[in-house]
C-alpha atoms as a PDB file:
ATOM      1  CA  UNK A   1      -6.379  -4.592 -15.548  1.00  0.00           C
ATOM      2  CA  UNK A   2      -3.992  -4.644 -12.528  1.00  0.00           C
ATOM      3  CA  UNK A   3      -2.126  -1.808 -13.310  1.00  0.00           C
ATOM      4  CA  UNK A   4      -0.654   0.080 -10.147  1.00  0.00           C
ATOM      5  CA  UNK A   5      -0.660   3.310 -10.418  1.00  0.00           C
ATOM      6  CA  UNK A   6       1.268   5.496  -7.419  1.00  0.00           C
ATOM      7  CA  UNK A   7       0.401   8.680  -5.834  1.00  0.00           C
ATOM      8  CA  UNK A   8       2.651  10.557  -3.385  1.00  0.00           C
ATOM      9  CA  UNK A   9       0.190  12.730  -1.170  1.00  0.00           C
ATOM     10  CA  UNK A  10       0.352  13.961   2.062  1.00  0.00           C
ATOM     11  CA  UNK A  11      -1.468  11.819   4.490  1.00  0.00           C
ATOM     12  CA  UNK A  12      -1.770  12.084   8.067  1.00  0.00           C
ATOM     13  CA  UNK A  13       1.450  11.393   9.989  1.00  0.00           C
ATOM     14  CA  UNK A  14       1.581   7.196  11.370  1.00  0.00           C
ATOM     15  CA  UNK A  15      -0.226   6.277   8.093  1.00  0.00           C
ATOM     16  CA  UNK A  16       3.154   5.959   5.789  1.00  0.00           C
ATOM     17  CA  UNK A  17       1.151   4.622   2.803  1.00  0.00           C
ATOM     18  CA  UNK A  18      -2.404   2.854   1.683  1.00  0.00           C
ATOM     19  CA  UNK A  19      -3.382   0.895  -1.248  1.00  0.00           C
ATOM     20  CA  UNK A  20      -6.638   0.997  -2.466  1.00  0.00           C
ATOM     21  CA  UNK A  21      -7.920  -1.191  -5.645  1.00  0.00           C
ATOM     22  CA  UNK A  22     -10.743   0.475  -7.902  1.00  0.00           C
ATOM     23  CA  UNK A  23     -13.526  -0.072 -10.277  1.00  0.00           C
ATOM     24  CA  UNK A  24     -10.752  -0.730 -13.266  1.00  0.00           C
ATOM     25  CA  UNK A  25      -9.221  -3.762 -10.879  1.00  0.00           C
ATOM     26  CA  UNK A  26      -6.133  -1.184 -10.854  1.00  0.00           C
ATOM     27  CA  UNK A  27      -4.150  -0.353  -7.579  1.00  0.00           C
ATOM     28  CA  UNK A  28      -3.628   2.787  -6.300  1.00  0.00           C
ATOM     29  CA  UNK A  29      -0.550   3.431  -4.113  1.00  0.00           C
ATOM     30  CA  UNK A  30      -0.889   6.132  -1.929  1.00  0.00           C
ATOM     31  CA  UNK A  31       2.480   7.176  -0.262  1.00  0.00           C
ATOM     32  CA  UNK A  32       2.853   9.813   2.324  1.00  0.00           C
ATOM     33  CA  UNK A  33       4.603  12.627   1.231  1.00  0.00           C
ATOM     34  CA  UNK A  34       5.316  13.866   5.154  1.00  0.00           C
ATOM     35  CA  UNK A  35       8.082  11.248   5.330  1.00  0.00           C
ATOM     36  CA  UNK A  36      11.613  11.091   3.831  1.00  0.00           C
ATOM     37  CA  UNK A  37      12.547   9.219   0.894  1.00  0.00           C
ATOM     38  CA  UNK A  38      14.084   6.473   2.469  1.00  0.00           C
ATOM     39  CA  UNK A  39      10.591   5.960   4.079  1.00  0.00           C
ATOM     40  CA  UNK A  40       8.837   6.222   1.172  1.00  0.00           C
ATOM     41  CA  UNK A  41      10.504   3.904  -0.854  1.00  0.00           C
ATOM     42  CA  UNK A  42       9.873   1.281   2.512  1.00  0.00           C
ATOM     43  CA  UNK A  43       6.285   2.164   2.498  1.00  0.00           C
ATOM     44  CA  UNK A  44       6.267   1.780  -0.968  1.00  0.00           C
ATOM     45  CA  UNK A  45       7.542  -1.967  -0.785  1.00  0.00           C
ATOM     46  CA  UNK A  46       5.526  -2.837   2.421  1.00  0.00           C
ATOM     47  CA  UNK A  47       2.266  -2.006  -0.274  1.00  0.00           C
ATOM     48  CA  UNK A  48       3.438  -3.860  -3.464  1.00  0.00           C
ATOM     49  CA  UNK A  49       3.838  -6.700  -1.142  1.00  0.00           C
ATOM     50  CA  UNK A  50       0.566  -6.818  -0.444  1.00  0.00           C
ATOM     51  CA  UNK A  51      -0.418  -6.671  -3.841  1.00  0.00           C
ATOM     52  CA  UNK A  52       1.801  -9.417  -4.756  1.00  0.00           C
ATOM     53  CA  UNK A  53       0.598 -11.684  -1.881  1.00  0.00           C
ATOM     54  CA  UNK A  54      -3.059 -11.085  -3.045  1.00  0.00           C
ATOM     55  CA  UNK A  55      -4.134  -9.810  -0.046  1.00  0.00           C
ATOM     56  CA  UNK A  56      -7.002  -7.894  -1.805  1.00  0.00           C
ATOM     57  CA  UNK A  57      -8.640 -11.127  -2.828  1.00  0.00           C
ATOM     58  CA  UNK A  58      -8.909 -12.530   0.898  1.00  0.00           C
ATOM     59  CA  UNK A  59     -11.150 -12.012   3.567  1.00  0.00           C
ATOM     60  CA  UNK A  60      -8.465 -11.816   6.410  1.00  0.00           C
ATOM     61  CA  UNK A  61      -8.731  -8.989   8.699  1.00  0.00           C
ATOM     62  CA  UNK A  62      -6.367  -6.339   8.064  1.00  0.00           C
ATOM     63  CA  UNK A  63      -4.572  -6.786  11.085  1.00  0.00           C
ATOM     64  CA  UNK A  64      -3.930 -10.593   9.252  1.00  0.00           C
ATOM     65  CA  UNK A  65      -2.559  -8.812   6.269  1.00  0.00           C
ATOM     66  CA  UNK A  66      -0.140  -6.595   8.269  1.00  0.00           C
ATOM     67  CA  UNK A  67       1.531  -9.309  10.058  1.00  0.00           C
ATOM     68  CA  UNK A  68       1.968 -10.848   6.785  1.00  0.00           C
ATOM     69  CA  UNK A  69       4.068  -7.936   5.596  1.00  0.00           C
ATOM     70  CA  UNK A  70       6.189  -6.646   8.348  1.00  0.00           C
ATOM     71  CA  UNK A  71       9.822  -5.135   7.047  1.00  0.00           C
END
């Protein structure tokens, strides 16, 4: 369905958020809660930009992906 669905959680500190897709084809945003707003709304961009470049439906190595989407 692609629906993104968002999750502020605590997460260990250096990891400010994580996307993961599921079963459903949904994403789920996972934003650190340890950080400040401001942060999270950053971390929260850096992740819908890598659902928007369709970086779940490549075969790039992460480290690829995270180049890609550098604030």
């Amino acid at each position: 369905m692609n629906v993104v669905i968002t999750r502020i959680v605590d997460l260990p500190y250096g990891v400010k958020g994580a996307t993961v897709k599921d079963e459903n084809d949904d994403f789920n945003v996972y934003i650190n809660a340890r950080y400040s707003p401001d942060v999270q709304v950053i971390a929260f961009r850096h992740e819908v930009e890598h659902i928007k470049n369709g970086d779940f439906y490549t075969e790039d190595p992460v480290w690829v992906k995270e180049a890609k989407n550098r604030f």
